[in-house]
Structures are given as C-alpha cells and as structure tokens.
PDB file of N, CA and C in Angstrom:
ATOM      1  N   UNK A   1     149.153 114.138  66.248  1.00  0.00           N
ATOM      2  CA  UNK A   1     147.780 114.088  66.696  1.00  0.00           C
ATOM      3  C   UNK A   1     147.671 113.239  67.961  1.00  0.00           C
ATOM      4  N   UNK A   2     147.242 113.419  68.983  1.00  0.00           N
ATOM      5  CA  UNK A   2     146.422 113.140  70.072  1.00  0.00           C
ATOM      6  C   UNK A   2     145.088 112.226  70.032  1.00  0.00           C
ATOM      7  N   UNK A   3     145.443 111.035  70.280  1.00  0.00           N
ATOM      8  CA  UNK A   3     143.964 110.117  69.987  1.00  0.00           C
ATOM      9  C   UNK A   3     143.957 110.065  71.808  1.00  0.00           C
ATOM     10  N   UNK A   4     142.272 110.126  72.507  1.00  0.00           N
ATOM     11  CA  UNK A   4     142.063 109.882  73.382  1.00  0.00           C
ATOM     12  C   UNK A   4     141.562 108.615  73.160  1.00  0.00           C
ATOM     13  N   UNK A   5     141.390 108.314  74.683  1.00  0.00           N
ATOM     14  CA  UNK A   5     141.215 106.991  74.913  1.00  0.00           C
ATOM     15  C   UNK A   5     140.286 106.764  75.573  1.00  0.00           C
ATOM     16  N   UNK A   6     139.105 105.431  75.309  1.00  0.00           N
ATOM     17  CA  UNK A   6     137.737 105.808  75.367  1.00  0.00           C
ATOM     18  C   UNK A   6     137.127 104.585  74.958  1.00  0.00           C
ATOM     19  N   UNK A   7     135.712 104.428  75.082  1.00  0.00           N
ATOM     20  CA  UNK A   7     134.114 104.160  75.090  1.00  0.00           C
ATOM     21  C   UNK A   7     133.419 105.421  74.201  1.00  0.00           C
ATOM     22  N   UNK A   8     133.214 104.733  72.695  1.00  0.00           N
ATOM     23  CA  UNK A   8     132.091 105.626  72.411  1.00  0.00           C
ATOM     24  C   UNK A   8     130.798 105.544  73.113  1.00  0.00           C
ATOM     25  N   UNK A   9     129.497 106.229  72.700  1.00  0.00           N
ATOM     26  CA  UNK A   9     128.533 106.004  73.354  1.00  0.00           C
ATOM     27  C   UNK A   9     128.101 105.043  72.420  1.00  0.00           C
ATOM     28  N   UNK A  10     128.113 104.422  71.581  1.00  0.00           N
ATOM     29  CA  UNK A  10     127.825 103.676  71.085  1.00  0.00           C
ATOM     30  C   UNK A  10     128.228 101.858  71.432  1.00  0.00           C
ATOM     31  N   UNK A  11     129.122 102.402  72.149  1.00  0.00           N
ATOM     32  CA  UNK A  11     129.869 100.918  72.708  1.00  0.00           C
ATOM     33  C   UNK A  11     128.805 100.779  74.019  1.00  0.00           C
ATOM     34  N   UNK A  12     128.932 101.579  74.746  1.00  0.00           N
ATOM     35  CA  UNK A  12     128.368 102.086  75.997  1.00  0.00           C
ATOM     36  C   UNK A  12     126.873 101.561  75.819  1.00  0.00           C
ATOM     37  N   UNK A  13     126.412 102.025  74.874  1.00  0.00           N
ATOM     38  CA  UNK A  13     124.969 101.467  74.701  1.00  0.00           C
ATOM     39  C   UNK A  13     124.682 100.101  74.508  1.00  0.00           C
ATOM     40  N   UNK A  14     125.550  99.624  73.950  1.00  0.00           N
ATOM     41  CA  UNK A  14     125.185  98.295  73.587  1.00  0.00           C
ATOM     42  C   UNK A  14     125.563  97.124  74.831  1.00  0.00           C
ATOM     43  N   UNK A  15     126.536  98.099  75.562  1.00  0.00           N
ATOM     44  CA  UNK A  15     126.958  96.745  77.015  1.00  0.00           C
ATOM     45  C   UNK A  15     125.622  97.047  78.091  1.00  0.00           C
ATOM     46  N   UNK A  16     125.049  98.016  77.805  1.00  0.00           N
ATOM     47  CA  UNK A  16     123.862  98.523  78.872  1.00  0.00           C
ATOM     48  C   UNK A  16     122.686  97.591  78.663  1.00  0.00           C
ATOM     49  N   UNK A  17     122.354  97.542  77.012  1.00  0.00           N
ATOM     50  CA  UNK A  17     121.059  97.243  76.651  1.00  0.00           C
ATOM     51  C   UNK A  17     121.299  95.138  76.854  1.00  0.00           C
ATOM     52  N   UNK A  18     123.006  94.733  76.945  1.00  0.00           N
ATOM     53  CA  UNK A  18     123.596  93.775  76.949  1.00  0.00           C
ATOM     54  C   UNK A  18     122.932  93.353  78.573  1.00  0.00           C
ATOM     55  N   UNK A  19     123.517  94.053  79.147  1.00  0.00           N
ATOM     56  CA  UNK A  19     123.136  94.008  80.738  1.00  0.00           C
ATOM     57  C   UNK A  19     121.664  94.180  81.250  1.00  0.00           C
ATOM     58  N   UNK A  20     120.727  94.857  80.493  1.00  0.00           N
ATOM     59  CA  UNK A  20     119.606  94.840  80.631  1.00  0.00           C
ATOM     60  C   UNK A  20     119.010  93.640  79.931  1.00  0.00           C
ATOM     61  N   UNK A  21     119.061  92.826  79.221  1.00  0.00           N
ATOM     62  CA  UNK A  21     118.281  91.914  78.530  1.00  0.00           C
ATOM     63  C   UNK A  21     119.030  90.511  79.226  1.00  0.00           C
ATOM     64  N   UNK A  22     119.904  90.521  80.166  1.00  0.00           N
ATOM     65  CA  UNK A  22     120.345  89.438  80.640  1.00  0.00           C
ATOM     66  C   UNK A  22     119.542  89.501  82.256  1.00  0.00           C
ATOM     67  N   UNK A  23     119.325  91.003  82.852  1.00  0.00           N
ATOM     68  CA  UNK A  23     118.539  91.217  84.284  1.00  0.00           C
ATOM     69  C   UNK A  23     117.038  90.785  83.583  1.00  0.00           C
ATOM     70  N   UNK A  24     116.424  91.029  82.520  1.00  0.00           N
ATOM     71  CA  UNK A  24     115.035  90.701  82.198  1.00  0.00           C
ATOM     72  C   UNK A  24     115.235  88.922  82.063  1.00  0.00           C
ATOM     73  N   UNK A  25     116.139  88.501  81.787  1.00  0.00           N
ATOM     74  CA  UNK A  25     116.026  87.225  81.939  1.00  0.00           C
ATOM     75  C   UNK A  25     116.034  86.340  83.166  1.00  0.00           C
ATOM     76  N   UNK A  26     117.015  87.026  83.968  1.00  0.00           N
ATOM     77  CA  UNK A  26     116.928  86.579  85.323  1.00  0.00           C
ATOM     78  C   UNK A  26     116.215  86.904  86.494  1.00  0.00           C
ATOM     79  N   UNK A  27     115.930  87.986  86.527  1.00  0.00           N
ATOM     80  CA  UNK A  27     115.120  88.670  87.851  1.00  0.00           C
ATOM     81  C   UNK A  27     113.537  87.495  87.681  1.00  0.00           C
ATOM     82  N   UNK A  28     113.115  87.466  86.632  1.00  0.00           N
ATOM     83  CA  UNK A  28     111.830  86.180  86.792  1.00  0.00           C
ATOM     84  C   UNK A  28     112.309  84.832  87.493  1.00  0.00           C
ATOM     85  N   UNK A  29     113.594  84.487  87.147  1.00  0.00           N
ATOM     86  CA  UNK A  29     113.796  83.173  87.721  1.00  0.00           C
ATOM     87  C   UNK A  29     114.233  83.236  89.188  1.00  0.00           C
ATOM     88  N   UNK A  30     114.980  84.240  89.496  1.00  0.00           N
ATOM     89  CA  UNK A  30     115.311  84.585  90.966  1.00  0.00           C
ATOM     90  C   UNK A  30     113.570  84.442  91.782  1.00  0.00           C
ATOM     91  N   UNK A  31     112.693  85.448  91.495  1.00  0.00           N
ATOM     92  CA  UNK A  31     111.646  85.165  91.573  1.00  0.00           C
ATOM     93  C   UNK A  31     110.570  84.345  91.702  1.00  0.00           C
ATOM     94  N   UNK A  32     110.468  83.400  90.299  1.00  0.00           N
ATOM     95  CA  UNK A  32     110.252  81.807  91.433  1.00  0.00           C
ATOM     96  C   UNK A  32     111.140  80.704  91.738  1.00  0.00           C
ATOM     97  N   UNK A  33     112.073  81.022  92.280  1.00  0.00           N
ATOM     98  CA  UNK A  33     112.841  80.364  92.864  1.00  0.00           C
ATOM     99  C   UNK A  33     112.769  80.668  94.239  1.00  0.00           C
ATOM    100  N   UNK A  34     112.663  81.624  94.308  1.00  0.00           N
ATOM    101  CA  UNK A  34     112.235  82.092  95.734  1.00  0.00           C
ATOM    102  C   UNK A  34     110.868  81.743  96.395  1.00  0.00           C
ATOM    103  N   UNK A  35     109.967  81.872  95.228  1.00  0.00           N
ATOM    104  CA  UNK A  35     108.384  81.446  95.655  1.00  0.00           C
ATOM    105  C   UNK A  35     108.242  79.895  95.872  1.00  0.00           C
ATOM    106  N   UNK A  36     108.862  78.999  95.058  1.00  0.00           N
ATOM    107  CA  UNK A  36     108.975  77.946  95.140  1.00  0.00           C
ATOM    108  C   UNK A  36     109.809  77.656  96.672  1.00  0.00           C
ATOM    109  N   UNK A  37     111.026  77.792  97.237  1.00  0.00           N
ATOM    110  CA  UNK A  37     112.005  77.852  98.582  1.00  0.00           C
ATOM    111  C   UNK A  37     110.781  78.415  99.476  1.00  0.00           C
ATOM    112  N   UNK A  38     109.875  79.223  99.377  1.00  0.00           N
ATOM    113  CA  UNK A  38     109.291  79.417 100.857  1.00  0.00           C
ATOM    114  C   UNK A  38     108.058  78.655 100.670  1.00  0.00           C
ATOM    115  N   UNK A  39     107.439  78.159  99.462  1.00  0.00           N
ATOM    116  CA  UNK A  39     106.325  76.672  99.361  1.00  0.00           C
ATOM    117  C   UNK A  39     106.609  75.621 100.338  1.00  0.00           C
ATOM    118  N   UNK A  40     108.363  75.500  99.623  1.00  0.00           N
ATOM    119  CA  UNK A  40     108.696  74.078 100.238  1.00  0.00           C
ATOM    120  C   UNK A  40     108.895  74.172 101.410  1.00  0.00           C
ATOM    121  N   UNK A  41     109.084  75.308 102.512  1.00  0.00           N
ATOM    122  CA  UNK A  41     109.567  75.296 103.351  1.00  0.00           C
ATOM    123  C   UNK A  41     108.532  75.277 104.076  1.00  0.00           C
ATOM    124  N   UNK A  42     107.436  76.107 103.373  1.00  0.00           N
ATOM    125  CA  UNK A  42     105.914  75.754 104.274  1.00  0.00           C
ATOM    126  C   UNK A  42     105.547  74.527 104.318  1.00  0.00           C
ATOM    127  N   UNK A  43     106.104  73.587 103.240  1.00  0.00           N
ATOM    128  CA  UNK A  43     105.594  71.854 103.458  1.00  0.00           C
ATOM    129  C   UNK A  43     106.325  71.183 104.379  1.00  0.00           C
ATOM    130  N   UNK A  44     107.027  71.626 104.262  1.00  0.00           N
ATOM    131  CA  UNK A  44     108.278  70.598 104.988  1.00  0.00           C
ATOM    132  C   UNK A  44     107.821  70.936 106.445  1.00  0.00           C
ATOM    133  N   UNK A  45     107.129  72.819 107.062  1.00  0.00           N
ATOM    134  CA  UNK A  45     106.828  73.444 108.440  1.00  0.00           C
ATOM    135  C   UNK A  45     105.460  72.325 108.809  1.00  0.00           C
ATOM    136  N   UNK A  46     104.373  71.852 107.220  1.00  0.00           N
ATOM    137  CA  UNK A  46     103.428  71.049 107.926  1.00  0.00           C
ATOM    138  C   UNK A  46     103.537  69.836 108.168  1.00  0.00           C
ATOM    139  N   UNK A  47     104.483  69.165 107.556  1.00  0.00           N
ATOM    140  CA  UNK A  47     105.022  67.792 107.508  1.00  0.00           C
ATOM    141  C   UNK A  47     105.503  67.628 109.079  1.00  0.00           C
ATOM    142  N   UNK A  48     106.519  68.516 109.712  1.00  0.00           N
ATOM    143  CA  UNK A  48     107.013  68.513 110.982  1.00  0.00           C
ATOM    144  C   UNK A  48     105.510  69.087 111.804  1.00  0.00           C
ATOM    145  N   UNK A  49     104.968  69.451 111.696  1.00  0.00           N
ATOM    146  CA  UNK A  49     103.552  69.843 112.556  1.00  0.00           C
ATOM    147  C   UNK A  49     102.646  68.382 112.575  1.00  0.00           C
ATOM    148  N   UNK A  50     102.606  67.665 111.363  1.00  0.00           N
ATOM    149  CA  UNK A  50     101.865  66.790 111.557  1.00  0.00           C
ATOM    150  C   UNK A  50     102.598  65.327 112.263  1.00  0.00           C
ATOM    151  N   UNK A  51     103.811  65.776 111.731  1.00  0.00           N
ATOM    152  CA  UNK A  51     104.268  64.132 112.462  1.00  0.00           C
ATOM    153  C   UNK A  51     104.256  64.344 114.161  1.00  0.00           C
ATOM    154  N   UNK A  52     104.434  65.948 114.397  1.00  0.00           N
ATOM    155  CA  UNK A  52     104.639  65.993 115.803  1.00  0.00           C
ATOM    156  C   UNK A  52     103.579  65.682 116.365  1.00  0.00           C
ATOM    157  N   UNK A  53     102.492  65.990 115.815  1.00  0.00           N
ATOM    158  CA  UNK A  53     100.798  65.778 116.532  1.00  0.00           C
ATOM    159  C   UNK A  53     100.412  64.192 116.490  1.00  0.00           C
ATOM    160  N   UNK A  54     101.395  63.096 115.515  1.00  0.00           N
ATOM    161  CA  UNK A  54     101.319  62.245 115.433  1.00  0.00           C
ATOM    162  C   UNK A  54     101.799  61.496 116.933  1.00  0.00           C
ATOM    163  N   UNK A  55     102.718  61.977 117.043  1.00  0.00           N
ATOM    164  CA  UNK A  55     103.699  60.833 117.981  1.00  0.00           C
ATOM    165  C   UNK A  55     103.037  61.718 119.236  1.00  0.00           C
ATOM    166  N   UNK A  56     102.293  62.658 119.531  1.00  0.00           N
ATOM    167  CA  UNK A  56     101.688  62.957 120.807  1.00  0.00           C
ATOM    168  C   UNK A  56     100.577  62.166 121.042  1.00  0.00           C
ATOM    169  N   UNK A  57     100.180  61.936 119.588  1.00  0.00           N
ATOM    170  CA  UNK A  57      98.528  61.549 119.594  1.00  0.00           C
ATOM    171  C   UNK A  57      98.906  60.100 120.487  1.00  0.00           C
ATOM    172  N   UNK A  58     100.048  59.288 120.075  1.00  0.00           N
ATOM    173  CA  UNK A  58     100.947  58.184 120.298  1.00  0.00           C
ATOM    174  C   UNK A  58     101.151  58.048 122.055  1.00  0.00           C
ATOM    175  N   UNK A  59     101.395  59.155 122.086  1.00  0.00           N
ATOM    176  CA  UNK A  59     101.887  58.974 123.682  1.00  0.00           C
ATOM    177  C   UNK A  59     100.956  59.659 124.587  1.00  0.00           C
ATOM    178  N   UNK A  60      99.745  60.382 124.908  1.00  0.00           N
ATOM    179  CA  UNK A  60      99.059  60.536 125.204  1.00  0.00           C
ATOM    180  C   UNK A  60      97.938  59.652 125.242  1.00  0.00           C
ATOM    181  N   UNK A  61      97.797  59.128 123.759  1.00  0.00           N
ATOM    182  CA  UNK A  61      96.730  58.225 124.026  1.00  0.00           C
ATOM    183  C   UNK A  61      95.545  59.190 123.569  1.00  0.00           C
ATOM    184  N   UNK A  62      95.625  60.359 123.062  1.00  0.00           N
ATOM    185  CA  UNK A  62      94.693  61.212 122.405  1.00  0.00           C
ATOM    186  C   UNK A  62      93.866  60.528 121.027  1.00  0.00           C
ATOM    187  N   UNK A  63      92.750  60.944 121.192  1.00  0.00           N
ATOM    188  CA  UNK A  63      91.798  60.154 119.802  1.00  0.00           C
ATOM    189  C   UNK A  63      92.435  60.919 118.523  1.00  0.00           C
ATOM    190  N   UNK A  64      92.144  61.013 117.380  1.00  0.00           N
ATOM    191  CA  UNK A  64      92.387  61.834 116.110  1.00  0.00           C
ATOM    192  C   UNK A  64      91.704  62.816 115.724  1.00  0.00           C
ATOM    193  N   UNK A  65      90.645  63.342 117.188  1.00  0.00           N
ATOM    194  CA  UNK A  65      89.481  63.860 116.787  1.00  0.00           C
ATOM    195  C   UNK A  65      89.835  65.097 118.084  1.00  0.00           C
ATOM    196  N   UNK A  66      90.970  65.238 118.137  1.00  0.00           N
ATOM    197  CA  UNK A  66      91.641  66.163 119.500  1.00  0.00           C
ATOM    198  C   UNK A  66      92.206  67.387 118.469  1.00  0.00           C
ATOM    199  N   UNK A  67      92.081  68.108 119.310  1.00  0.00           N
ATOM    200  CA  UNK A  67      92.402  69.917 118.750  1.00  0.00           C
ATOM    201  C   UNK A  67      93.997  69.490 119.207  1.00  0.00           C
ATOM    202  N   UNK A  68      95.405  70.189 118.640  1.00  0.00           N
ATOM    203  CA  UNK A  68      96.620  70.321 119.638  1.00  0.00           C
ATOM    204  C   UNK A  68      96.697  71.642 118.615  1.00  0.00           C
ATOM    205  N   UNK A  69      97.675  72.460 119.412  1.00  0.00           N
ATOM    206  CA  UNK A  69      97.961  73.818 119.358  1.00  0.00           C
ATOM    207  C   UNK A  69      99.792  73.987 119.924  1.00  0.00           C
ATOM    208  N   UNK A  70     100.204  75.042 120.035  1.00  0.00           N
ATOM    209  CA  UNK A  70     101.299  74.931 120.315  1.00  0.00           C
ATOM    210  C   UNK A  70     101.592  74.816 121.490  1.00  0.00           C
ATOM    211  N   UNK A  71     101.087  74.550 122.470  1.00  0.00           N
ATOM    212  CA  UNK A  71     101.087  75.120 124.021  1.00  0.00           C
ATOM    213  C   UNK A  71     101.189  72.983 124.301  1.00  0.00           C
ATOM    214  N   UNK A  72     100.458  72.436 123.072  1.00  0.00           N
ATOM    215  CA  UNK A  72     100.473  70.660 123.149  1.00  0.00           C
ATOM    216  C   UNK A  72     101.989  70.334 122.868  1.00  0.00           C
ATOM    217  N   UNK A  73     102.540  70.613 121.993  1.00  0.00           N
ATOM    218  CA  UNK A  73     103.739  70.507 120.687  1.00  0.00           C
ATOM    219  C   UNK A  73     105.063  71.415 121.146  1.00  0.00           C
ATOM    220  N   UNK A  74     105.096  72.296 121.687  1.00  0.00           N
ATOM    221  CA  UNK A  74     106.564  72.781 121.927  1.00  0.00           C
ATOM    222  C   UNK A  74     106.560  71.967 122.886  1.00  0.00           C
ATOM    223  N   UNK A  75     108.185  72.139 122.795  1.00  0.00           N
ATOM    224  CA  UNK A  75     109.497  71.989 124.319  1.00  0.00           C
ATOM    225  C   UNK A  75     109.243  70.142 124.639  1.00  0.00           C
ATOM    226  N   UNK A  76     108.053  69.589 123.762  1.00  0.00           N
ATOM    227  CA  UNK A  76     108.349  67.703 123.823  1.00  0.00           C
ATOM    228  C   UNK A  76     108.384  67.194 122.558  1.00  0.00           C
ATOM    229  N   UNK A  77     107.693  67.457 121.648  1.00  0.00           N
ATOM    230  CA  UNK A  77     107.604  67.102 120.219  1.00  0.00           C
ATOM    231  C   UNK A  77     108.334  68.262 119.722  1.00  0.00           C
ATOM    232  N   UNK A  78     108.654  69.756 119.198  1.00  0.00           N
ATOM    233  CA  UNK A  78     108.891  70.458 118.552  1.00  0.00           C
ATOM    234  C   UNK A  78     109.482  71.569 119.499  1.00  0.00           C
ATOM    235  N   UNK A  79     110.677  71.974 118.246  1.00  0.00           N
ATOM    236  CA  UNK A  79     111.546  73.231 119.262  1.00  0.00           C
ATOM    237  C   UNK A  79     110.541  74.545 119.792  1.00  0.00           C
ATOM    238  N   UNK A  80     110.285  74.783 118.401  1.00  0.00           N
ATOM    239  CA  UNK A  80     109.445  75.987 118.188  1.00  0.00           C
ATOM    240  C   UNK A  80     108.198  76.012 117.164  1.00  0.00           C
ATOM    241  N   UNK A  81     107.261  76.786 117.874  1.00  0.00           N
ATOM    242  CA  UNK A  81     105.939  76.702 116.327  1.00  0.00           C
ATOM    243  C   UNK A  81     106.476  77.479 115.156  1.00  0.00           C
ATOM    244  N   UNK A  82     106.414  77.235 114.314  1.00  0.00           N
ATOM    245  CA  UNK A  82     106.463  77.613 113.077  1.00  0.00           C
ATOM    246  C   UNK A  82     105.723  78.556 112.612  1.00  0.00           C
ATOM    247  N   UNK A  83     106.235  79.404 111.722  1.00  0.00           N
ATOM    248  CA  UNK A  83     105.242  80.141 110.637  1.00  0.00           C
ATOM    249  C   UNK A  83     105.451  80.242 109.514  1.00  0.00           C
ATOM    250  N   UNK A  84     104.706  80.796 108.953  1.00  0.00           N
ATOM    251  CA  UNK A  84     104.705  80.682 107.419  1.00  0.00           C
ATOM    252  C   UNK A  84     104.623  82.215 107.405  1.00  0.00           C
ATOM    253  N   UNK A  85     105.902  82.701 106.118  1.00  0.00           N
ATOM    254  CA  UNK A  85     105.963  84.202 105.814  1.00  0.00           C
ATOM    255  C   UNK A  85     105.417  85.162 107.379  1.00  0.00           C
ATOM    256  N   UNK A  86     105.745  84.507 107.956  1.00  0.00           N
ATOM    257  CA  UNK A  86     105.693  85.680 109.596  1.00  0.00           C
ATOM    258  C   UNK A  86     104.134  85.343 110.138  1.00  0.00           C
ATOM    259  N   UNK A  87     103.555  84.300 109.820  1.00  0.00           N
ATOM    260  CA  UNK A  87     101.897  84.381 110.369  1.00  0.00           C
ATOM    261  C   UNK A  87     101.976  82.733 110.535  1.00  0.00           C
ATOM    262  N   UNK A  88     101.586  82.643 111.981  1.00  0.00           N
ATOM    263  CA  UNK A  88     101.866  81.478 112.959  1.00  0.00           C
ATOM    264  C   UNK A  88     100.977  80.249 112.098  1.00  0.00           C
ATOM    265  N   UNK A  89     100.871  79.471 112.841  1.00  0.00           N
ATOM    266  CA  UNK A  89     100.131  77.812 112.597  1.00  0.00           C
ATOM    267  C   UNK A  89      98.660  78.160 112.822  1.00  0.00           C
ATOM    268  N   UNK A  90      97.871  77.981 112.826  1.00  0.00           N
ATOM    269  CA  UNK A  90      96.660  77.924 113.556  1.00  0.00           C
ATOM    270  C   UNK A  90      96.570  76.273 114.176  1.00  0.00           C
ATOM    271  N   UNK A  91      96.149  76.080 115.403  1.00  0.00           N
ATOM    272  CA  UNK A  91      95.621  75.059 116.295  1.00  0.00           C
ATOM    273  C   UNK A  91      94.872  73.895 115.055  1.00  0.00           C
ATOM    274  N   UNK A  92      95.319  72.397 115.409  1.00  0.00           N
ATOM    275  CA  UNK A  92      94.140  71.700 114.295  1.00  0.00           C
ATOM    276  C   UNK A  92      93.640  70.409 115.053  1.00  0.00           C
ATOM    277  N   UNK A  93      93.550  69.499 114.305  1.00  0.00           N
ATOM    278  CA  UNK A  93      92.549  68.507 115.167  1.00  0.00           C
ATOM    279  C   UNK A  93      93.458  67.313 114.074  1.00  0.00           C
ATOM    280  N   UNK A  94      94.427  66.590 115.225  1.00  0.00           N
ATOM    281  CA  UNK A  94      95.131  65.416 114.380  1.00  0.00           C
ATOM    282  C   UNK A  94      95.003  64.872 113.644  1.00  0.00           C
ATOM    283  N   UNK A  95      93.589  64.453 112.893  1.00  0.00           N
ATOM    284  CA  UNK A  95      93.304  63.552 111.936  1.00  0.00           C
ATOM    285  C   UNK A  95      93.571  64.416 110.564  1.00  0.00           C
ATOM    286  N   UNK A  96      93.043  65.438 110.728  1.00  0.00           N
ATOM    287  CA  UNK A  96      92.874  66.388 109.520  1.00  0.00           C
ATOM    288  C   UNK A  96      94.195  67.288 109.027  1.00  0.00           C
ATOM    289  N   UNK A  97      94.828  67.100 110.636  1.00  0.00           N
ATOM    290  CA  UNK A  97      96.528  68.052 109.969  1.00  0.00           C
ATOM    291  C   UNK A  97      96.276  69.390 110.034  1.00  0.00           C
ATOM    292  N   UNK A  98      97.787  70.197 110.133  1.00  0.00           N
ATOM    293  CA  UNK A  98      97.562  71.520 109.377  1.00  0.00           C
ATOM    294  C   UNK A  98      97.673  71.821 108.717  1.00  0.00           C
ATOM    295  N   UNK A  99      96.471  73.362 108.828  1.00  0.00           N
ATOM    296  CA  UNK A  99      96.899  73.787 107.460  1.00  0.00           C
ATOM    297  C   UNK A  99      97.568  75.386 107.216  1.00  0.00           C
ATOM    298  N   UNK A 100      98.217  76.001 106.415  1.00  0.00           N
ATOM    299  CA  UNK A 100      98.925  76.860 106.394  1.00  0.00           C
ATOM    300  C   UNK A 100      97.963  77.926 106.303  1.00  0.00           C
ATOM    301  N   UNK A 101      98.488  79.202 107.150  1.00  0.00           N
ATOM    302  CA  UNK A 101      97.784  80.321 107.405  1.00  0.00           C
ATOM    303  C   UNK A 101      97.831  81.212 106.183  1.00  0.00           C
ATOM    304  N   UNK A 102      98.655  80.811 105.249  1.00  0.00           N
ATOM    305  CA  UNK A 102      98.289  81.487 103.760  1.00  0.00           C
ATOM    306  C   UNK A 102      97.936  80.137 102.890  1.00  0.00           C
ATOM    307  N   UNK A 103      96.469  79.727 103.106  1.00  0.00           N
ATOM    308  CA  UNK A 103      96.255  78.448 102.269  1.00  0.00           C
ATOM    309  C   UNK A 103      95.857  78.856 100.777  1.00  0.00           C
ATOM    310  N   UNK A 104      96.295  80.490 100.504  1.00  0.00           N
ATOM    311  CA  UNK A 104      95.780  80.478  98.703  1.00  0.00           C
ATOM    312  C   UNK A 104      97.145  79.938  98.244  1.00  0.00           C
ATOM    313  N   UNK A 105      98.178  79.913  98.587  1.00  0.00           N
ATOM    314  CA  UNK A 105      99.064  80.310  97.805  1.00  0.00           C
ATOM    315  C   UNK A 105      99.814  78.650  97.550  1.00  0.00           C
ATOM    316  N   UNK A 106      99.191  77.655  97.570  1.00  0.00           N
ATOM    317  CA  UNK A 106      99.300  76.148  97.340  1.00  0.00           C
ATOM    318  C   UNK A 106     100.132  75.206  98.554  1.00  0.00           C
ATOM    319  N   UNK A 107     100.067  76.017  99.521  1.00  0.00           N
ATOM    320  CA  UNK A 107     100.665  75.417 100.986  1.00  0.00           C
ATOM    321  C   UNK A 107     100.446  74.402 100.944  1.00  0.00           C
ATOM    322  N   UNK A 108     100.100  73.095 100.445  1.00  0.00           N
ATOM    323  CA  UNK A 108      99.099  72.012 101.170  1.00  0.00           C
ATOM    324  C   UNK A 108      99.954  70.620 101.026  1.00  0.00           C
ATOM    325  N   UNK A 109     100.228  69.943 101.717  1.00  0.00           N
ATOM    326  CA  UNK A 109     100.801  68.376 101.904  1.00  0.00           C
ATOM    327  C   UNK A 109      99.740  68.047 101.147  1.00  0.00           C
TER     328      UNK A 109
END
C-alpha cells in the first residue's frame, strides 16, 4: 500500500483559524500604536513650534501678543514647518502657542 503524504483539511483548518485569531489580536495593537506614534509626533511638532516662537520672541524683542507664521520661524529658528498627517501649522500668536490643524484628535501640549 501507498500512503501519501499530506495535510488533512482538518489540520489545515485549524493552523488557519490558529493564524486568524492571532491577526485579530494584533492588527488592533498595530493600530494604536500607530495612532499613538503620530500623537506624539504631533506634540513633540508643537513643542518645537513653540520653543522656536519662544527664542524669536527673545531676540526680536517681540511682545507675546505677536502673530509668527512660518515665513518668522524657518531658515533661523526651524529647518522646516511642520505638519501634522500632511496639513501644515496654522500661524499663532506666542503667548497662546500652536495649535494642531487636526485639534479633534487630542493634539494638544
């Protein structure tokens, strides 16, 4: 007799449903892990926005009650303006800081 050699479907099923209940466990955490990495990265984008508006406010001699925008802040304080998920800074007024152009999603220093 001839025994082939093999995977029932019964084996087969159980490494699938194995592999599926380990992706339902992980694909959520990949998920906010990711949401959490572009939060922080938006804090950390206003943290560097505000200290930069700081040390201009510093060397200008500007009140806290001054608008700066990026055209104030690149190429002396900062490389480049920042964005958040692809949608720029908006312009702010030093005392108050910025704030992130997606402010639902808990952006906030």
């Amino acid at each position: 007799m001839l025994r082939k050699k093999g995977f029932t479907l019964v084996e087969i099923m159980i490494v699938v449903a194995i592999i599926g209940l380990l992706a339902a466990i992980a694909i959520p955490n990949f998920v906010r892990a990711r949401t959490l990495a572009a939060q922080n990265a938006c804090i950390a984008n206003l943290k560097q926005l505000q200290g930069a508006a700081q040390v201009y406010a510093l060397d200008t001699g500007a009140a806290g009650t001054v608008s700066v925008g990026s055209a104030d802040l690149v190429s002396n304080y900062i490389k480049v303006w920042p964005k958040c998920g692809g949608n720029n800074y908006a312009s702010f007024v030093i005392d108050n800081g910025p704030v992130c152009p997606k402010s639902t999603t808990g952006h906030t220093l």
